[in-house]
N, C-alpha and C. Protein backbone atom coordinates (compact mmCIF):
# COMPACT_ATOMS: atom_id res chain seq x y z
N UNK A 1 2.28 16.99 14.39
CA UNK A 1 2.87 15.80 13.80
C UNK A 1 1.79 14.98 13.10
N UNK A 2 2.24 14.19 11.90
CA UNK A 2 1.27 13.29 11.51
C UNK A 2 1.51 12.23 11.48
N UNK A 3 0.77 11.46 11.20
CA UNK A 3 1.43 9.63 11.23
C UNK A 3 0.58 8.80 9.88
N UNK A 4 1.26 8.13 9.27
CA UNK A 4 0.68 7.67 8.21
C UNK A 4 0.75 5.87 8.32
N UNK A 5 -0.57 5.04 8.66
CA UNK A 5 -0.27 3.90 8.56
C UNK A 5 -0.90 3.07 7.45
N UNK A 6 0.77 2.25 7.08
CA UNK A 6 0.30 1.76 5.46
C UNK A 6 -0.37 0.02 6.02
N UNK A 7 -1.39 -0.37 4.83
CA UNK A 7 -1.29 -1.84 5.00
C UNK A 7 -1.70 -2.65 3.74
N UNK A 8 -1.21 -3.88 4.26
CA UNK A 8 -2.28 -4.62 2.48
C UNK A 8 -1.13 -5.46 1.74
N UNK A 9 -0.17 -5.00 2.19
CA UNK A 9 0.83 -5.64 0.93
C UNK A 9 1.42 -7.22 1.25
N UNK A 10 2.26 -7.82 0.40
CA UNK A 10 2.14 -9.48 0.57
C UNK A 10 2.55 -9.55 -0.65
N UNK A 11 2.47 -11.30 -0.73
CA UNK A 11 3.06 -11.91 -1.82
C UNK A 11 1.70 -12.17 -2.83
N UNK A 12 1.75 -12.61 -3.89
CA UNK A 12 0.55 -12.47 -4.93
C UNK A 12 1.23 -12.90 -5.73
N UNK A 13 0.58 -13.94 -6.96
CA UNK A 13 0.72 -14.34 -7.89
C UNK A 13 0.89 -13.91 -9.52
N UNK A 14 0.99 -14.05 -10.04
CA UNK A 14 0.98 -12.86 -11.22
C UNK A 14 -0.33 -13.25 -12.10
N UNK A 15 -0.86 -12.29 -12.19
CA UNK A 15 -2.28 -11.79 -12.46
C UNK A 15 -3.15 -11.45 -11.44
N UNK A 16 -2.75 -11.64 -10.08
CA UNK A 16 -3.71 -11.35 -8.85
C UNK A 16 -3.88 -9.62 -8.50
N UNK A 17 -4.70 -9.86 -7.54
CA UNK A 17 -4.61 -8.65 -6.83
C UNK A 17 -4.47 -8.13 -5.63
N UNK A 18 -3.81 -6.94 -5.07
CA UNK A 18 -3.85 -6.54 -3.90
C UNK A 18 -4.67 -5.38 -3.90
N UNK A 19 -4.61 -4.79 -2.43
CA UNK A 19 -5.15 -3.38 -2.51
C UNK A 19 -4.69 -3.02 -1.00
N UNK A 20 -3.60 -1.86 -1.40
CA UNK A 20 -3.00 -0.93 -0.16
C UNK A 20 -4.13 0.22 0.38
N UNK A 21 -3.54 0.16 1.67
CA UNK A 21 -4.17 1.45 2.03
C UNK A 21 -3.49 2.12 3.28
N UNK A 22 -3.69 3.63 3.14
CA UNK A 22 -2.51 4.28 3.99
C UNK A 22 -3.52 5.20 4.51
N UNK A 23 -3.55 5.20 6.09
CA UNK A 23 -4.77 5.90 6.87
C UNK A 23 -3.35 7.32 7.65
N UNK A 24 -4.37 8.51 7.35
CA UNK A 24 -3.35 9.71 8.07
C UNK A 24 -4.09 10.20 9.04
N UNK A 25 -3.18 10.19 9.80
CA UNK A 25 -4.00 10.96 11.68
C UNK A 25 -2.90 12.08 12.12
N UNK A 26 -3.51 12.92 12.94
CA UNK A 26 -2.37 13.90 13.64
C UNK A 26 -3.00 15.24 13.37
N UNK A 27 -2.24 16.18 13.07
CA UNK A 27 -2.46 17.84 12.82
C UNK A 27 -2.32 17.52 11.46
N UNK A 28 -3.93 17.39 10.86
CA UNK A 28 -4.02 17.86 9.98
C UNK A 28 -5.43 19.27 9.46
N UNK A 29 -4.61 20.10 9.27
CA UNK A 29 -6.12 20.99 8.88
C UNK A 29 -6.83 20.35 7.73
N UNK A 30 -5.79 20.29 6.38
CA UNK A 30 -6.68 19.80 5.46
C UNK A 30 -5.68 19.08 4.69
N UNK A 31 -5.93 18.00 3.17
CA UNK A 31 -5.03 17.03 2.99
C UNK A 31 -4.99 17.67 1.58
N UNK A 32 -4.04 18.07 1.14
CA UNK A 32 -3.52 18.71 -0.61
C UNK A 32 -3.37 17.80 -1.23
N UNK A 33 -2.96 16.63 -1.31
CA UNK A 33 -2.63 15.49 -2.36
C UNK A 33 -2.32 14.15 -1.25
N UNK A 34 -2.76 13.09 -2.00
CA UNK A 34 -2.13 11.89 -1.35
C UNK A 34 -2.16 10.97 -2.73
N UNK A 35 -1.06 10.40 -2.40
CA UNK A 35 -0.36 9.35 -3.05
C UNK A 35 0.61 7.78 -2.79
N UNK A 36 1.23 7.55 -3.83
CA UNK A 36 1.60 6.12 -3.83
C UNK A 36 3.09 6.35 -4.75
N UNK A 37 4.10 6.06 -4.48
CA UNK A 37 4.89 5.65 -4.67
C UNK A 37 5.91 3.97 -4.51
N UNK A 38 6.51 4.04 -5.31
CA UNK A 38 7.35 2.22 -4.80
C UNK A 38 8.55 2.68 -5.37
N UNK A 39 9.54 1.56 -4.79
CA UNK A 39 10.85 1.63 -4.96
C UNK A 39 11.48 -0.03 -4.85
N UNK A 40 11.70 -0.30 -6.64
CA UNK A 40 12.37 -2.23 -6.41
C UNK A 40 13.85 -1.85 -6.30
N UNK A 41 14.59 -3.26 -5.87
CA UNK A 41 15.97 -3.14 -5.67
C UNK A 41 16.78 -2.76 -7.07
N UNK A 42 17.82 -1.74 -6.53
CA UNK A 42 18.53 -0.95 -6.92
C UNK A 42 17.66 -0.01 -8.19
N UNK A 43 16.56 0.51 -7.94
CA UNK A 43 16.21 1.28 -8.79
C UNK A 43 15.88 2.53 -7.87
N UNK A 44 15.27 3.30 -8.75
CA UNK A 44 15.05 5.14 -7.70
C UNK A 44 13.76 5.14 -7.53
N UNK A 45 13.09 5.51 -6.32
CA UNK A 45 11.80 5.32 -6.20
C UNK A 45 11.38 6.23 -7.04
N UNK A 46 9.93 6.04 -7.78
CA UNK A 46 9.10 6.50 -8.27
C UNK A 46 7.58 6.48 -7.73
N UNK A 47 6.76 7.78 -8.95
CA UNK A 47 5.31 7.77 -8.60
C UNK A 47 4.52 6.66 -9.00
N UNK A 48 3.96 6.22 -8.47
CA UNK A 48 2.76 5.35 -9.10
C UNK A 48 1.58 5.45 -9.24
N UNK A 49 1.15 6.72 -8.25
CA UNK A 49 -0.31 7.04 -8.60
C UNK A 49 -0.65 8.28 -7.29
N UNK A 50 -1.30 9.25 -8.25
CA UNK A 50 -1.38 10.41 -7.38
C UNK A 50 -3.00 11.10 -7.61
N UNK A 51 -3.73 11.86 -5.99
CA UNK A 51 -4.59 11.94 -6.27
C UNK A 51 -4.68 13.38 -4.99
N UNK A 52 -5.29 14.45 -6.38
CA UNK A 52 -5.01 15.89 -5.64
C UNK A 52 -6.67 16.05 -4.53
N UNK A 53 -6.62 16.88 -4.05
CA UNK A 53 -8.21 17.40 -3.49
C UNK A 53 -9.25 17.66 -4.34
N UNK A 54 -8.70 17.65 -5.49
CA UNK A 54 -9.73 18.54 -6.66
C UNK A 54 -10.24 17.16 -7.28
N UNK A 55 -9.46 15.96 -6.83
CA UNK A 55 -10.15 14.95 -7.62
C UNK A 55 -8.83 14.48 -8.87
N UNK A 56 -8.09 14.86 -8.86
CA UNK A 56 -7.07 14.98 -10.40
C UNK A 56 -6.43 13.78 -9.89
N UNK A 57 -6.00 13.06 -11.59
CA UNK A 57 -5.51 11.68 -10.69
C UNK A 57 -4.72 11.68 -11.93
N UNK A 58 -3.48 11.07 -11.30
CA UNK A 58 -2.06 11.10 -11.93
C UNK A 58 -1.72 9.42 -12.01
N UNK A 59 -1.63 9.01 -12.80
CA UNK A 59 -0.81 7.49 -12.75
C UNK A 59 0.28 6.96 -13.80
N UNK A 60 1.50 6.59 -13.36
CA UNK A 60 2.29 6.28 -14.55
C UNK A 60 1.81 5.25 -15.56
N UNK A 61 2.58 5.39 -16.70
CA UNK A 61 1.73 4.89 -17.63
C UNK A 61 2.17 3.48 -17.68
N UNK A 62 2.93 2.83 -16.75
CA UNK A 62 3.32 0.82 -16.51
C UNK A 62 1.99 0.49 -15.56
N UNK A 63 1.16 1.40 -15.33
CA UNK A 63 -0.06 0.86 -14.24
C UNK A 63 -1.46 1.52 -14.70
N UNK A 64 -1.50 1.95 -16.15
CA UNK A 64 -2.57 2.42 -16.25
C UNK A 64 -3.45 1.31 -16.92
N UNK A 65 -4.82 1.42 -16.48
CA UNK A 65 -5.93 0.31 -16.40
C UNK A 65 -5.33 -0.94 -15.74
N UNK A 66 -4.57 -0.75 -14.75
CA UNK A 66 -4.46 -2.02 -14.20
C UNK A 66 -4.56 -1.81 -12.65
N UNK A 67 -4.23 -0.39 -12.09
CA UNK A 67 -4.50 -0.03 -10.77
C UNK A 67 -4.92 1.60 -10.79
N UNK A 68 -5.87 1.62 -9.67
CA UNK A 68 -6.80 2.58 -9.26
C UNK A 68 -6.26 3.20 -7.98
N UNK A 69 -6.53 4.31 -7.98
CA UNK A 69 -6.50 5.15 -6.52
C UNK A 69 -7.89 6.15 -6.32
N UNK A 70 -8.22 5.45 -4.89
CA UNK A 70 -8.93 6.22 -4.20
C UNK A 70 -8.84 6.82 -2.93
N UNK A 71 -9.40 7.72 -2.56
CA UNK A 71 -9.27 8.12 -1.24
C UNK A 71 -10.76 8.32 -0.82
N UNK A 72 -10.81 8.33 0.79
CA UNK A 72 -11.62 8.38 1.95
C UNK A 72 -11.43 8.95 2.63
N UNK A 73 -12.58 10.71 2.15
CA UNK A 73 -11.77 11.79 2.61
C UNK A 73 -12.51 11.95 4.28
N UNK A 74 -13.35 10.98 4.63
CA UNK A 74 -14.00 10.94 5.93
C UNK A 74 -12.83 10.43 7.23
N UNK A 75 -12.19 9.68 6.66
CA UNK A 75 -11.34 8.48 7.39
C UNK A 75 -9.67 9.27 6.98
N UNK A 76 -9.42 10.25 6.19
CA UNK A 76 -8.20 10.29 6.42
C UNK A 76 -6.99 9.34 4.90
N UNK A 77 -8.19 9.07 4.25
CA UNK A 77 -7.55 6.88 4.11
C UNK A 77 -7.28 7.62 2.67
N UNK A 78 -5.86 6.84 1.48
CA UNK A 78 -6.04 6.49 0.05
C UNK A 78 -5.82 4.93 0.22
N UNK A 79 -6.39 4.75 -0.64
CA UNK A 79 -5.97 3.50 -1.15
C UNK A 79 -5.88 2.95 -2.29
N UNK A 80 -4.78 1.94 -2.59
CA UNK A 80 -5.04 1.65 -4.00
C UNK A 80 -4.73 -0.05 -4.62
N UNK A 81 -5.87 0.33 -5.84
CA UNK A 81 -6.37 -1.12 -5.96
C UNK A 81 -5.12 -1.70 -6.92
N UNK A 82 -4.33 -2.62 -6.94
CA UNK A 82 -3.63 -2.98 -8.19
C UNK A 82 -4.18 -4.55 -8.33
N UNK A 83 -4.69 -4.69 -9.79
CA UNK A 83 -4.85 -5.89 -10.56
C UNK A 83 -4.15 -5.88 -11.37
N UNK A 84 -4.33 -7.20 -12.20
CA UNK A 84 -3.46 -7.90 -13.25
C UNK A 84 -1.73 -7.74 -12.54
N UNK A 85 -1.49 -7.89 -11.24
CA UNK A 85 -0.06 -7.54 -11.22
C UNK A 85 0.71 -7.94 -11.87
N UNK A 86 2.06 -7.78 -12.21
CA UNK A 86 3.24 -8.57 -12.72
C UNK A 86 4.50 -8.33 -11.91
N UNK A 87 5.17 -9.40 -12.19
CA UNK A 87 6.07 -9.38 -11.51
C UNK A 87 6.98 -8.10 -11.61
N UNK A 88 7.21 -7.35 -12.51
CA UNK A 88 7.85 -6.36 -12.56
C UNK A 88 7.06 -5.08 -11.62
N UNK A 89 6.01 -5.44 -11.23
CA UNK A 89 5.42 -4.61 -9.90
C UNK A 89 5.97 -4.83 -8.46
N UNK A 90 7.05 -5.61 -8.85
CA UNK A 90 7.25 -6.28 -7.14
C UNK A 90 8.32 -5.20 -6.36
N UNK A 91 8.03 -4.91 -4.89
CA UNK A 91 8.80 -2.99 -4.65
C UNK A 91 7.77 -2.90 -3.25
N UNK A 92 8.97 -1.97 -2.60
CA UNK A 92 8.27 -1.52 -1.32
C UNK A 92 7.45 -0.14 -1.79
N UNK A 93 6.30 -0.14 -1.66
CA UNK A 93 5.36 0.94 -1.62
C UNK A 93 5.18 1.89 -1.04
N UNK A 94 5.47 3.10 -0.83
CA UNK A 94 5.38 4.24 0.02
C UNK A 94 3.95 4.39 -0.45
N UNK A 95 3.45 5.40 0.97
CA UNK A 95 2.24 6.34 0.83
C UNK A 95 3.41 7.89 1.10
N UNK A 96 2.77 8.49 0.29
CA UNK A 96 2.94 9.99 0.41
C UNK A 96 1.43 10.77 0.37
N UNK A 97 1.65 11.65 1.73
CA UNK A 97 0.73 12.27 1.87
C UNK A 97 1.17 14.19 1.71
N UNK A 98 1.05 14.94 1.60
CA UNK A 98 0.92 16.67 1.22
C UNK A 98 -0.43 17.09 2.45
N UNK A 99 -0.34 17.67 3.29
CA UNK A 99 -0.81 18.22 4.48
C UNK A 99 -0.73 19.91 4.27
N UNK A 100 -2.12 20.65 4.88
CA UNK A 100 -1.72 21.88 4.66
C UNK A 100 -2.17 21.87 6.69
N UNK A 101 -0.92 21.95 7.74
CA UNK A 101 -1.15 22.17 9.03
C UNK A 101 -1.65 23.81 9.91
N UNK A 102 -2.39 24.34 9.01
CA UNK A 102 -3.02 25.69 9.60
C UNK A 102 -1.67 26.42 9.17
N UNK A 103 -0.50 26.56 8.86
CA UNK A 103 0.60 27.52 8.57
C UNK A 103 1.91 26.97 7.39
N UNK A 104 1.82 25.76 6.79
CA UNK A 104 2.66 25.52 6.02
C UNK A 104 2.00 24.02 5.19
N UNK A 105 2.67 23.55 4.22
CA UNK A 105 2.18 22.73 3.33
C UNK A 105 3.60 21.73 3.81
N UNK A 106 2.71 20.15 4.38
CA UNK A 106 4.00 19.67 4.44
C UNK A 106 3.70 18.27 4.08
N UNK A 107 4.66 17.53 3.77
CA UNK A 107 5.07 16.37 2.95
C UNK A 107 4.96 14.96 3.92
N UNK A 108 4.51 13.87 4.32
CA UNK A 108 5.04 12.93 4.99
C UNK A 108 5.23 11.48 4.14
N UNK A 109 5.85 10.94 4.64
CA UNK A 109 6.06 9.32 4.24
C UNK A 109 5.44 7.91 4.97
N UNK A 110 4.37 7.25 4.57
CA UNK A 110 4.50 6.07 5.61
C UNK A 110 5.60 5.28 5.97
N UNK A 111 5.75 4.18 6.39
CA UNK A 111 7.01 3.04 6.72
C UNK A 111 7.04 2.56 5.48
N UNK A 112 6.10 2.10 4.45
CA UNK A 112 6.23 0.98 3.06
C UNK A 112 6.11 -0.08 3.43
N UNK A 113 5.20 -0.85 2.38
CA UNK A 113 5.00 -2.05 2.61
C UNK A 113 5.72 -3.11 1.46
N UNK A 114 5.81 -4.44 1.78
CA UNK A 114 6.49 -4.82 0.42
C UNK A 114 5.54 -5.73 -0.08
N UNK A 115 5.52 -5.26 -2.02
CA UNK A 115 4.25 -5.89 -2.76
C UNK A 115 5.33 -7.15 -3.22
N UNK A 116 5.34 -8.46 -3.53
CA UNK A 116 6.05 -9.56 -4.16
C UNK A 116 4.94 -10.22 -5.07
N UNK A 117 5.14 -9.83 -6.45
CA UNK A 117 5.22 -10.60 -7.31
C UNK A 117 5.65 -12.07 -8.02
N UNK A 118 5.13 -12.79 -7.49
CA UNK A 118 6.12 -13.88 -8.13
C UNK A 118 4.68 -15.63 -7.93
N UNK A 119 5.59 -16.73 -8.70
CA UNK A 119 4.84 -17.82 -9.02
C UNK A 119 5.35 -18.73 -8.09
């Protein structure tokens, strides 16, 4: 089993910044991708920023040069930096993590945190 704990998120002003971070513990042999997703009311969650083992980094293009993803491949940890927010960033944040457990490639979700945008 794995466990993914997210933190960081809150209310923020528009132009401020936060920075999430989602730490993974459990059976893991090794970590294939970790990422960031959000989901605002009544819309379909989406990616927001993805980052493979090889280093490859994926980000939609409503957050590019404005938030970063890194990971801490010592600790388990991604995290990610968002500046200049706007309010149209405001959404519960998933971490998604991709696990390879010694016999299969598997997928988990943290709980989500909620980012609020607003003045």
């Amino acid at each position: 089993q794995v466990q993914l704990v997210e933190s960081g998120g809150g209310l923020v002003q528009p132009g401020g910044s936060l920075r999430l971070s989602c730490a993974a513990s459990g059976s893991i042999v090794s970590i294939n991708a970790m990422g960031w997703y959000r989901q605002a009311p009544g819309k379909e969650r989406e990616s927001v920023a993805r980052i493979t083992s090889g280093g490859i980094i994926t980000l939609v293009d409503s957050v590019k040069g404005r938030f970063t993803i890194s990971t801490d491949n010592a600790k388990n940890t991604v995290y990610l930096q968002m500046n200049s927010l706007e309010p149209e960033d405001t959404a519960v944040y998933y971490c998604n993590v991709v696990i390879w457990n010694g016999s299969k490639f598997a997928g988990y979700w943290g709980q989500g945190t909620q980012v609020t945008v607003s003045s």
